[in-house]
PDB file of N, CA and C in Angstrom:
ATOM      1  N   UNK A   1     -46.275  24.559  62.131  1.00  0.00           N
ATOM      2  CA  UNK A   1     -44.938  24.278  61.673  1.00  0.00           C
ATOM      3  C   UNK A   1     -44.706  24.916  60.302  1.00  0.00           C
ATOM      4  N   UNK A   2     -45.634  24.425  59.471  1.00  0.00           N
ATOM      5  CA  UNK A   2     -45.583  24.935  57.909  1.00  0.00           C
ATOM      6  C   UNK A   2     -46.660  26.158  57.879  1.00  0.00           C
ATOM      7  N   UNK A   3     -46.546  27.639  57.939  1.00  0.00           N
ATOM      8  CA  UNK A   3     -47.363  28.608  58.160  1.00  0.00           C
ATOM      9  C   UNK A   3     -47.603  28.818  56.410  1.00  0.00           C
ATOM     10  N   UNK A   4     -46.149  28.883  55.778  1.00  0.00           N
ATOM     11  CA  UNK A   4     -46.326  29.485  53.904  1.00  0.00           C
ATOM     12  C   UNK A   4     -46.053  28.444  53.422  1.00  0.00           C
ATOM     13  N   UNK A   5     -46.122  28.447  52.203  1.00  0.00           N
ATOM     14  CA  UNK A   5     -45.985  27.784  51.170  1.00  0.00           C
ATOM     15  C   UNK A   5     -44.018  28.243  50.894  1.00  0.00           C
ATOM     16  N   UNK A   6     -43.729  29.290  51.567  1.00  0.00           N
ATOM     17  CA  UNK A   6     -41.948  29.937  51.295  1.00  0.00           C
ATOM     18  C   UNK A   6     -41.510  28.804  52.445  1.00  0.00           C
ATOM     19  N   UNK A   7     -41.762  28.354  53.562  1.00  0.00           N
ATOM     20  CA  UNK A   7     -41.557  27.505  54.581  1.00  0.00           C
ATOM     21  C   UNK A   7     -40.842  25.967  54.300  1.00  0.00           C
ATOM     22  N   UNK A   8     -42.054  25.804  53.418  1.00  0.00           N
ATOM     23  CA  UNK A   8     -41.595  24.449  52.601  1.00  0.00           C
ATOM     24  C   UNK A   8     -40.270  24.642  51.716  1.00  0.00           C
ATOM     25  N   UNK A   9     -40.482  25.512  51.048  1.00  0.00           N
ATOM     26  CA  UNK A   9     -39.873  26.238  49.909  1.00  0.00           C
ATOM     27  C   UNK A   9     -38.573  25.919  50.417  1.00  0.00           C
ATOM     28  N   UNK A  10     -38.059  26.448  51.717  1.00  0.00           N
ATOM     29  CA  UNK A  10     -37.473  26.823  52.450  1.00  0.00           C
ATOM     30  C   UNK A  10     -36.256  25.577  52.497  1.00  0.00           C
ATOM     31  N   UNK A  11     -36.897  24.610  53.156  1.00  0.00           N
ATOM     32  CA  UNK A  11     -36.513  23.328  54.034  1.00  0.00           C
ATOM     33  C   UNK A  11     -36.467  22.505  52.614  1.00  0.00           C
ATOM     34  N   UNK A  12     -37.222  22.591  50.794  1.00  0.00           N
ATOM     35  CA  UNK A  12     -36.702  21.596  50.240  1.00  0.00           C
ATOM     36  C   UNK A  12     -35.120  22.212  50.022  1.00  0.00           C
ATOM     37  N   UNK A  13     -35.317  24.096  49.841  1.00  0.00           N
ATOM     38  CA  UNK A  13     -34.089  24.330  49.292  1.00  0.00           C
ATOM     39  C   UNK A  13     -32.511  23.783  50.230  1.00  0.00           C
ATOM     40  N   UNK A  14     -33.226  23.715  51.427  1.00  0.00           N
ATOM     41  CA  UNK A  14     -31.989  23.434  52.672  1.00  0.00           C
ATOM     42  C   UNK A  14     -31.498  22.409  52.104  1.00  0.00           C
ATOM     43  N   UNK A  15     -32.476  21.122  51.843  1.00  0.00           N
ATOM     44  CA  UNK A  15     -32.353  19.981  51.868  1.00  0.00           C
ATOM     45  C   UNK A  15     -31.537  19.310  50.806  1.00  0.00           C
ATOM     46  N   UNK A  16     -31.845  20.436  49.325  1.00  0.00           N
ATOM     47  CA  UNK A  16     -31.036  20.405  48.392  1.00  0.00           C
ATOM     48  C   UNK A  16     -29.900  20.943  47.779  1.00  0.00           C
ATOM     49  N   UNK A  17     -29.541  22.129  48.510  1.00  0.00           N
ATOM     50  CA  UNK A  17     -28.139  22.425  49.043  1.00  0.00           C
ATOM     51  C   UNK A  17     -27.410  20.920  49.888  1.00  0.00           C
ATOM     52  N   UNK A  18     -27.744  20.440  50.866  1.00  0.00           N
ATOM     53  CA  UNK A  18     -26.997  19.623  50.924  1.00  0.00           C
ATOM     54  C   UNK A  18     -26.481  18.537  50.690  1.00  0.00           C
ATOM     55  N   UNK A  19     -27.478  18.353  49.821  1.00  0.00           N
ATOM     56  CA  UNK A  19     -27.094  16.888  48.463  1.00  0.00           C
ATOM     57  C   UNK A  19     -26.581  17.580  47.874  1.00  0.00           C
ATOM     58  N   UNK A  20     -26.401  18.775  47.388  1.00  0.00           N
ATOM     59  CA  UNK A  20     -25.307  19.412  46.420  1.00  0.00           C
ATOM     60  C   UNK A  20     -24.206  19.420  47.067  1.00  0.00           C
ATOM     61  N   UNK A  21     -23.861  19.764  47.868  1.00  0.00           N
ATOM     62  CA  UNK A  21     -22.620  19.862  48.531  1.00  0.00           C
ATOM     63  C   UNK A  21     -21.821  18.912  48.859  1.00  0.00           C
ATOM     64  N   UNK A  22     -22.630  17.729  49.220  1.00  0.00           N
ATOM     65  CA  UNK A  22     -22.099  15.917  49.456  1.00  0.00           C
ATOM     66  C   UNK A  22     -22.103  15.331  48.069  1.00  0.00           C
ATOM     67  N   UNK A  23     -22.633  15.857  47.175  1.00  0.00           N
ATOM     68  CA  UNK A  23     -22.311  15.553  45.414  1.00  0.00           C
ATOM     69  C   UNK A  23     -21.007  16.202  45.359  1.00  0.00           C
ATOM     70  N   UNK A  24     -20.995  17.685  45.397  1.00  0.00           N
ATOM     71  CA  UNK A  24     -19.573  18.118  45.094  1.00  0.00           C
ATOM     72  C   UNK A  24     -18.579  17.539  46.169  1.00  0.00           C
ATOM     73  N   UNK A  25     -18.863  17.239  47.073  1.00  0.00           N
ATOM     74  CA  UNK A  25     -17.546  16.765  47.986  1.00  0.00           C
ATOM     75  C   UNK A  25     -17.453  15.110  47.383  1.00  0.00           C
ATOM     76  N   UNK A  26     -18.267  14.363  47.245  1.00  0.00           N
ATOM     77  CA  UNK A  26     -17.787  13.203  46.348  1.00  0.00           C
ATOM     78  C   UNK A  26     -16.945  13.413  45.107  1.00  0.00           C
ATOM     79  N   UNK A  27     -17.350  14.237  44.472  1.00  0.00           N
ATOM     80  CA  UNK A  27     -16.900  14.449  42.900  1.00  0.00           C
ATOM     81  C   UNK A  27     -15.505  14.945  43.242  1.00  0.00           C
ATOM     82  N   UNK A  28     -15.182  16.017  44.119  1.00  0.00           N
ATOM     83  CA  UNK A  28     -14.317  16.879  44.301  1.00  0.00           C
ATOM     84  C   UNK A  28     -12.786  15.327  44.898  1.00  0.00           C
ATOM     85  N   UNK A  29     -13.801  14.503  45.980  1.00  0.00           N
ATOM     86  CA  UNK A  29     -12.649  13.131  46.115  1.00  0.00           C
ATOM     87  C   UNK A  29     -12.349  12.611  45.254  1.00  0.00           C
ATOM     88  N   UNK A  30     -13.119  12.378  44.462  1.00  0.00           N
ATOM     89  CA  UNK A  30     -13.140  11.706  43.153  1.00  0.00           C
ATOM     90  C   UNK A  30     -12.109  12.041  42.039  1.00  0.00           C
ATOM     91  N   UNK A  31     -12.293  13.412  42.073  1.00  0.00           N
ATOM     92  CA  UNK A  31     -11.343  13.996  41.038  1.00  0.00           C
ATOM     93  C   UNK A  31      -9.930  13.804  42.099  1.00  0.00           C
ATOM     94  N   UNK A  32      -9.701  13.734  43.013  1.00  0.00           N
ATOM     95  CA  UNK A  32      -8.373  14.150  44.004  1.00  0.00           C
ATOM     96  C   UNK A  32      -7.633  12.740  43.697  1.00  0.00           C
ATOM     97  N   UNK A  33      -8.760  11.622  43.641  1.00  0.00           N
ATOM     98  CA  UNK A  33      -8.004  10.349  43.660  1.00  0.00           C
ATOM     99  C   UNK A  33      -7.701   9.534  42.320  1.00  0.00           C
ATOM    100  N   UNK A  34      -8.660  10.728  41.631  1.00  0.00           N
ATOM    101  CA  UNK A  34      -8.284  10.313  39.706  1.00  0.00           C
ATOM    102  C   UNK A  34      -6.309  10.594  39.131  1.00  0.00           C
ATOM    103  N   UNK A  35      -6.605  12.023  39.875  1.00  0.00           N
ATOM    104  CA  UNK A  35      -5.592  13.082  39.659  1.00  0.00           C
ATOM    105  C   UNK A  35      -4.073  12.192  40.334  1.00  0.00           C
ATOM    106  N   UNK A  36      -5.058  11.698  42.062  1.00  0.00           N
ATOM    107  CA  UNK A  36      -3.279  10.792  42.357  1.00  0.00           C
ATOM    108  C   UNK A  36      -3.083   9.974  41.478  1.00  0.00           C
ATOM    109  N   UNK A  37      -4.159   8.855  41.032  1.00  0.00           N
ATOM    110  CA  UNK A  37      -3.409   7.437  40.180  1.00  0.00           C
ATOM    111  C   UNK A  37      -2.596   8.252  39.074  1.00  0.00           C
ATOM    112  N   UNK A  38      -3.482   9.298  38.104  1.00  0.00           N
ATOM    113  CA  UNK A  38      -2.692   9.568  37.135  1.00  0.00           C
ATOM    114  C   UNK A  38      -0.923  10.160  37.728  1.00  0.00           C
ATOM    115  N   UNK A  39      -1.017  11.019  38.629  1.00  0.00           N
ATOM    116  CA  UNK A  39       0.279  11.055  39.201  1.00  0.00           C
ATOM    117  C   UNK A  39       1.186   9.522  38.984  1.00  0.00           C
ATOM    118  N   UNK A  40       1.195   8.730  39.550  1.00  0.00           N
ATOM    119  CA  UNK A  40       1.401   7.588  40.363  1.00  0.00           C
ATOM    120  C   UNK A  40       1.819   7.124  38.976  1.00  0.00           C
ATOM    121  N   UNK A  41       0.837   7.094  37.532  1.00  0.00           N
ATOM    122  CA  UNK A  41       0.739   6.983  36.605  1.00  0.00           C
ATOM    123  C   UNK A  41       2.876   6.905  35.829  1.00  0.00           C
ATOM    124  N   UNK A  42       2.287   8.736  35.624  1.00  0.00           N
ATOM    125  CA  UNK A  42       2.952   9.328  34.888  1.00  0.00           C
ATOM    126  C   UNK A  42       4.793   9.400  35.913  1.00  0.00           C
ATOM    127  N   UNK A  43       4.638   9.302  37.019  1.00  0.00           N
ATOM    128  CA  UNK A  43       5.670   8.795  37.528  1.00  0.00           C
ATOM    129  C   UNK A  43       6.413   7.316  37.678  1.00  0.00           C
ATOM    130  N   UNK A  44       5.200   6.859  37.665  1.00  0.00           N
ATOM    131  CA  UNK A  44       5.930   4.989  37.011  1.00  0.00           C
ATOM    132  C   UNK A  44       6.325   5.248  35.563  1.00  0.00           C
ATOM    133  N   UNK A  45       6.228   5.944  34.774  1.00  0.00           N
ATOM    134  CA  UNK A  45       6.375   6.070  33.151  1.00  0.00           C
ATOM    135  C   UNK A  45       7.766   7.215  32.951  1.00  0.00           C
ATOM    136  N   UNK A  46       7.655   7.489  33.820  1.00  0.00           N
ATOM    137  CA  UNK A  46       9.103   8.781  33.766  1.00  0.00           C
ATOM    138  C   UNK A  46       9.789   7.827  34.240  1.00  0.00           C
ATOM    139  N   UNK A  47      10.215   7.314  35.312  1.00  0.00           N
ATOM    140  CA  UNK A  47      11.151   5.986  35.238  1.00  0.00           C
ATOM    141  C   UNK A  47      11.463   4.985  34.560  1.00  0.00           C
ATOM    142  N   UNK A  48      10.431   4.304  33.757  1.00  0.00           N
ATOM    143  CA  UNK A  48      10.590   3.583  33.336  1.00  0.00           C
ATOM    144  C   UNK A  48      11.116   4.057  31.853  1.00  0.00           C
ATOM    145  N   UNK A  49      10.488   5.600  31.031  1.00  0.00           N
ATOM    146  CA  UNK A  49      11.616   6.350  30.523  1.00  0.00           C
ATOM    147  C   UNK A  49      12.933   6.482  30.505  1.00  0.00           C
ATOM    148  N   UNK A  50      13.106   6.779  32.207  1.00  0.00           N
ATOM    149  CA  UNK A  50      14.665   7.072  32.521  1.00  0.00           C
ATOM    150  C   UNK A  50      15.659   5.838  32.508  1.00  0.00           C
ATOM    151  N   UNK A  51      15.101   4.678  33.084  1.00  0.00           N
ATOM    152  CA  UNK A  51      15.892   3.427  32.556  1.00  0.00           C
ATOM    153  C   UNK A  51      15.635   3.243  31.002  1.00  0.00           C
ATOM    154  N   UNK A  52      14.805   3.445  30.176  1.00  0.00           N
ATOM    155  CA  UNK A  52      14.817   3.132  29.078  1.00  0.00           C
ATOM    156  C   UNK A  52      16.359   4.030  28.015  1.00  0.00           C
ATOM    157  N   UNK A  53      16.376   5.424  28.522  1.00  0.00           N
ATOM    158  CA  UNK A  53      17.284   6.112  28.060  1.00  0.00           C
ATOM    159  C   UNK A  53      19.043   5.409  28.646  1.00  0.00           C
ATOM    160  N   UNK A  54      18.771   5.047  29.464  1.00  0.00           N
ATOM    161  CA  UNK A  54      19.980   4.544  30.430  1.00  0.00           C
ATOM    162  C   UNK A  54      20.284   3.616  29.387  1.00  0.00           C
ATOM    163  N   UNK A  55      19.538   2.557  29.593  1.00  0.00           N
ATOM    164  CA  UNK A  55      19.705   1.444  28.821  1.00  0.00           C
ATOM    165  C   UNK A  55      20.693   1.776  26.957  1.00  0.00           C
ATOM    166  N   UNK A  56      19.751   2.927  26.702  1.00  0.00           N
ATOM    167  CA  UNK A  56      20.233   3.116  25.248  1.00  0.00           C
ATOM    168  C   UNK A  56      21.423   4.148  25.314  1.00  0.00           C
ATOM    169  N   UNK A  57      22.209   4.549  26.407  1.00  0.00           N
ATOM    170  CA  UNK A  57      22.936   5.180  26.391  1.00  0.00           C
ATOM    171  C   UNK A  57      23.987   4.003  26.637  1.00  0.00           C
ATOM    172  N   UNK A  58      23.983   3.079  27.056  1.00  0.00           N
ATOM    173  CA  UNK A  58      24.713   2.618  27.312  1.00  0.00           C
ATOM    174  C   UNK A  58      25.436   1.541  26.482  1.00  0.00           C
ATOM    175  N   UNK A  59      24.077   1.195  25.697  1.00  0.00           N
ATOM    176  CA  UNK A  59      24.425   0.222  24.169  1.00  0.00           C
ATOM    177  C   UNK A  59      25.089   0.803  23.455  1.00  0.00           C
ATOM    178  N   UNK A  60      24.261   2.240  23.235  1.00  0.00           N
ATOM    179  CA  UNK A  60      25.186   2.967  22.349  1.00  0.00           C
ATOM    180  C   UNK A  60      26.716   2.991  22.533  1.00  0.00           C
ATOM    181  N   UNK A  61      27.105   4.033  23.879  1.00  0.00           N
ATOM    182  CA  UNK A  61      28.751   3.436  24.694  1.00  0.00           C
ATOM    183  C   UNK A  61      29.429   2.431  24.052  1.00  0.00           C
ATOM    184  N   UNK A  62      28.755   1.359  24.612  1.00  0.00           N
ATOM    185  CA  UNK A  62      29.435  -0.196  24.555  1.00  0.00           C
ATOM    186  C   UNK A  62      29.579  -0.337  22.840  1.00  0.00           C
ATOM    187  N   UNK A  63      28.723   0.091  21.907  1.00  0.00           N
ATOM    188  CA  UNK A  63      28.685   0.402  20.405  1.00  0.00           C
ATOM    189  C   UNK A  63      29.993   1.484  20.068  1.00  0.00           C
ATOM    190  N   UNK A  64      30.046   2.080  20.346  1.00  0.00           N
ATOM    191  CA  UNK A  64      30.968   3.112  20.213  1.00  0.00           C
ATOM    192  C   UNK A  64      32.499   2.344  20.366  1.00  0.00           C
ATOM    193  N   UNK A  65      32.391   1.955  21.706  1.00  0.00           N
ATOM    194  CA  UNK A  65      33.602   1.751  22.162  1.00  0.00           C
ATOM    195  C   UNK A  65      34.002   0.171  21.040  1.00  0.00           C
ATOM    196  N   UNK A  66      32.979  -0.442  20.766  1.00  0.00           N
ATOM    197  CA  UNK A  66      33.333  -1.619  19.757  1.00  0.00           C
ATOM    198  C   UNK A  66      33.692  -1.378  18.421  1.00  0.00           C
ATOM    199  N   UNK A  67      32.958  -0.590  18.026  1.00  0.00           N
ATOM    200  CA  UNK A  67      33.423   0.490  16.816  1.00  0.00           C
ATOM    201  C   UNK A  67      35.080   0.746  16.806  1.00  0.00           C
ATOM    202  N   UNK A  68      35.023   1.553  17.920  1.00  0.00           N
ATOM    203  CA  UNK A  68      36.537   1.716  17.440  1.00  0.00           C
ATOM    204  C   UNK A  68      37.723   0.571  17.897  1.00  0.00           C
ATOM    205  N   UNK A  69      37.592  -0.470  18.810  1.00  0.00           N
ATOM    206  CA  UNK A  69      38.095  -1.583  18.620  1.00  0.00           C
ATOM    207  C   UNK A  69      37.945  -2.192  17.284  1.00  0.00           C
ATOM    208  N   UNK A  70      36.984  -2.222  16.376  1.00  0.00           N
ATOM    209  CA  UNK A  70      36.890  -2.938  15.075  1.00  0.00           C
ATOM    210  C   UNK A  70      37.977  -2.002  13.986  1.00  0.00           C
ATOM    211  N   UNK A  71      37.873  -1.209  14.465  1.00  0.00           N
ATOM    212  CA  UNK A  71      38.635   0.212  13.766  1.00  0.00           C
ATOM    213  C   UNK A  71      40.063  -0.298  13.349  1.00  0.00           C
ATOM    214  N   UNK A  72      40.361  -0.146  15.155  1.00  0.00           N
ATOM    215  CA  UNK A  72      42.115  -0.506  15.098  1.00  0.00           C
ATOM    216  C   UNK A  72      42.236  -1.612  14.662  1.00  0.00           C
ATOM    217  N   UNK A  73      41.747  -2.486  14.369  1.00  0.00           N
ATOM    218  CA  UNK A  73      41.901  -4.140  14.306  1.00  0.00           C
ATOM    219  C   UNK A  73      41.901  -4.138  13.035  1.00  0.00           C
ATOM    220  N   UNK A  74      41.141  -3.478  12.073  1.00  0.00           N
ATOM    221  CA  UNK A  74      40.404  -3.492  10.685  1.00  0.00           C
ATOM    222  C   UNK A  74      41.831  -2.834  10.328  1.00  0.00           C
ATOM    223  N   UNK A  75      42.511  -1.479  10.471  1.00  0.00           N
ATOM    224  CA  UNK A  75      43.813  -1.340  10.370  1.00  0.00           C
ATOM    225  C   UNK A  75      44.824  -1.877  10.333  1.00  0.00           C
ATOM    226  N   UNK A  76      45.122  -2.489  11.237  1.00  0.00           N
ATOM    227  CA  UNK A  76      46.014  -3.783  11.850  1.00  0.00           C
ATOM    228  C   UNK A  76      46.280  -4.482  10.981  1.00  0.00           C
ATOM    229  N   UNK A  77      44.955  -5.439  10.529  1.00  0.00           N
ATOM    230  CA  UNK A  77      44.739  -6.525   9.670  1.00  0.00           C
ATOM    231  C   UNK A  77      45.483  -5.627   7.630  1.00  0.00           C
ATOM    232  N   UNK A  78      44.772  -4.718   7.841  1.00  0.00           N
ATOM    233  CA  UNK A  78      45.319  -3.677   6.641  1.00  0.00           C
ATOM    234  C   UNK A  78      46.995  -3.644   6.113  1.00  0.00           C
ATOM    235  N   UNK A  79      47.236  -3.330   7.690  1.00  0.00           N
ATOM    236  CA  UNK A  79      48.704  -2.883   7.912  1.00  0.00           C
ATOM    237  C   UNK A  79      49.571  -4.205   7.617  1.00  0.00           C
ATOM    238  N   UNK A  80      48.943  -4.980   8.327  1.00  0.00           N
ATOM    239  CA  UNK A  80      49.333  -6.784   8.071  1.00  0.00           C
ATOM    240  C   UNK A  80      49.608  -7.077   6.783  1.00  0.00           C
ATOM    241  N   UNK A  81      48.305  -7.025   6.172  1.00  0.00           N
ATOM    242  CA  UNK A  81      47.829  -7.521   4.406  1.00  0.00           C
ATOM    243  C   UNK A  81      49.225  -6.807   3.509  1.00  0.00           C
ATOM    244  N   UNK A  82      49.467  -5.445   4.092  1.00  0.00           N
ATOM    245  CA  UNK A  82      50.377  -4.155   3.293  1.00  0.00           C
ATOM    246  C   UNK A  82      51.583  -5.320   3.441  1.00  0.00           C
ATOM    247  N   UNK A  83      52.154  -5.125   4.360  1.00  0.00           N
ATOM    248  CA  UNK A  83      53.453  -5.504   4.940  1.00  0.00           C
ATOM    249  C   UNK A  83      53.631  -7.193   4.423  1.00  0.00           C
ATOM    250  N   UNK A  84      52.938  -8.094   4.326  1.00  0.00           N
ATOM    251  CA  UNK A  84      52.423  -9.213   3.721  1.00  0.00           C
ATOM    252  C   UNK A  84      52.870  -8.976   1.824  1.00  0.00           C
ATOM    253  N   UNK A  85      52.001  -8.338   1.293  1.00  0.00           N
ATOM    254  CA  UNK A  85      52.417  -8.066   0.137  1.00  0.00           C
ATOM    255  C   UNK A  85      54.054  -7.577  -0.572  1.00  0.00           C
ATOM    256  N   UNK A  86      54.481  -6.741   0.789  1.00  0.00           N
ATOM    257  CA  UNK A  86      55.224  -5.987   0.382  1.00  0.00           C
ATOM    258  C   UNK A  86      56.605  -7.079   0.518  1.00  0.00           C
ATOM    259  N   UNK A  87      56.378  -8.231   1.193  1.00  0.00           N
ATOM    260  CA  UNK A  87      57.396  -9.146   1.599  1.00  0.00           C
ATOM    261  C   UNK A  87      57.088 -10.151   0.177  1.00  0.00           C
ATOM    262  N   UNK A  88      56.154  -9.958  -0.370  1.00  0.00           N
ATOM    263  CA  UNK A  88      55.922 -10.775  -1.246  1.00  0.00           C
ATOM    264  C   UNK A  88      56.169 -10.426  -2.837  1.00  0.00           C
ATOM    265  N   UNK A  89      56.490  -9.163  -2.417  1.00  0.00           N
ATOM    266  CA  UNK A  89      56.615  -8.362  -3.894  1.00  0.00           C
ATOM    267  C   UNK A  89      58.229  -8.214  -4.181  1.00  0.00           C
ATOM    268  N   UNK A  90      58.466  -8.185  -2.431  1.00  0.00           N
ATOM    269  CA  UNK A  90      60.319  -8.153  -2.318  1.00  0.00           C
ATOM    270  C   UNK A  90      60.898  -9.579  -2.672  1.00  0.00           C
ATOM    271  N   UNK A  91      60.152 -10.221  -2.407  1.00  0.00           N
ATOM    272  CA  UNK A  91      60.867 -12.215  -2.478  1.00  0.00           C
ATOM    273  C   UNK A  91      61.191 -12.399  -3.690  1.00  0.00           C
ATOM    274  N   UNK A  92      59.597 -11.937  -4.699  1.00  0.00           N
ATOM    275  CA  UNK A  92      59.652 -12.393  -6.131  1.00  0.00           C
ATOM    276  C   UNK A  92      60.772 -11.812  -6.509  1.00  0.00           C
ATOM    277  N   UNK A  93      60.514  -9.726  -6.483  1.00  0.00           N
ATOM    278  CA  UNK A  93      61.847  -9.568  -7.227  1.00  0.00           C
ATOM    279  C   UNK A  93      63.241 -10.300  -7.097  1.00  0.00           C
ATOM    280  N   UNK A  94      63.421 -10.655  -5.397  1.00  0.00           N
ATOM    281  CA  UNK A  94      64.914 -11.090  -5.282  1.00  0.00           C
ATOM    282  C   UNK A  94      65.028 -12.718  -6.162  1.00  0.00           C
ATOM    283  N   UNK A  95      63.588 -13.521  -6.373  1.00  0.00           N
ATOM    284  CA  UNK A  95      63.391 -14.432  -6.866  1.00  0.00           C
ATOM    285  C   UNK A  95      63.941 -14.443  -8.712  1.00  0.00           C
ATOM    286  N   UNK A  96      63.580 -13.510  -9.087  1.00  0.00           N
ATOM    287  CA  UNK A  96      63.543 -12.768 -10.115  1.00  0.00           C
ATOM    288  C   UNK A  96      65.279 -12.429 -10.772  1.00  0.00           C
ATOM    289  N   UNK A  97      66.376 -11.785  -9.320  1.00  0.00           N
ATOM    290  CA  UNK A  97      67.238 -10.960  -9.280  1.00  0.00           C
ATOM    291  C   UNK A  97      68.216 -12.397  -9.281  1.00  0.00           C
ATOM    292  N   UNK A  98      67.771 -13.311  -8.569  1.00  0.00           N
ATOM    293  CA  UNK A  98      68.737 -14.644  -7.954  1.00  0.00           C
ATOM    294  C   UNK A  98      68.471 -15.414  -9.634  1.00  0.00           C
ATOM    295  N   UNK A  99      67.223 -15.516  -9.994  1.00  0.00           N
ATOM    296  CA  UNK A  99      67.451 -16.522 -10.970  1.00  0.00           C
ATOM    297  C   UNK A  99      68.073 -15.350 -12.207  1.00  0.00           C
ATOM    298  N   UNK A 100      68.324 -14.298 -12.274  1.00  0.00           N
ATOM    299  CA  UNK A 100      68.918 -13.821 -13.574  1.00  0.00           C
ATOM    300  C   UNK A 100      70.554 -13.675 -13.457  1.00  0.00           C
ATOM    301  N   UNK A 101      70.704 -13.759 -11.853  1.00  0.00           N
ATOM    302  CA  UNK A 101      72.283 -13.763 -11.923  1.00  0.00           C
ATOM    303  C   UNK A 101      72.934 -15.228 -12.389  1.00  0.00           C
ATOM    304  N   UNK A 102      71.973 -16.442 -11.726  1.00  0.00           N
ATOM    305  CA  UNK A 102      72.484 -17.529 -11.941  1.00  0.00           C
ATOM    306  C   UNK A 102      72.402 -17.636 -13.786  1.00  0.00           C
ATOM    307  N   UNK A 103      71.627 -17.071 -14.477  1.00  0.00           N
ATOM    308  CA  UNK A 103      71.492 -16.953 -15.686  1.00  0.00           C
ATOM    309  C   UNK A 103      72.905 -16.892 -16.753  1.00  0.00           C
ATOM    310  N   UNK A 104      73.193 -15.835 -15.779  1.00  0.00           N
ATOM    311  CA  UNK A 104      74.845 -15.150 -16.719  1.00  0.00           C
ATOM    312  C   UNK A 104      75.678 -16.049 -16.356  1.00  0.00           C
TER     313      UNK A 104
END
């Protein structure tokens, strides 16, 4: 069966080629199923990104749009205060105009 010493030689090298090859085909799954989770990973995280941006686009919006409701209102109230004064600046004088006629 075993004539050389190359014979042996032979049958360990066979033998260890194919533990190499069932090493690399483990490793090679190994890496295939590392590679999906990280997929699986980085795609649960891009969504949860994409609602995260959603989310802040939308506060912002709803910010914006309150902004300028506070705007017109903050005006309003302005325009109010003006028009307020200006009735108050007109009263006195006529207050002013009534008691100097009754004067004479």
């Amino acid at each position: 069966m075993f004539q050389t010493s190359q014979d042996i030689f032979f049958i360990v090298a066979a033998i260890a080629i194919v533990w190499v090859s069932v090493f690399l085909c483990w490793a090679l799954y190994r890496l295939a199923t590392f590679l999906k989770s990280i997929n699986e990973v980085t795609t649960d995280v891009r969504t949860r990104v994409e609602k995260a941006e959603l989310f802040i686009d939308d506060v912002r919006s709803r910010l914006t749009k309150t902004v300028g409701v506070i705007t017109a209102v903050q005006k309003g109230v302005e325009m109010g205060i003006h028009i307020l004064q200006g009735r108050k600046n007109g009263s006195s004088k006529k207050s002013k105009k009534g008691s100097a006629a009754t004067e004479e």
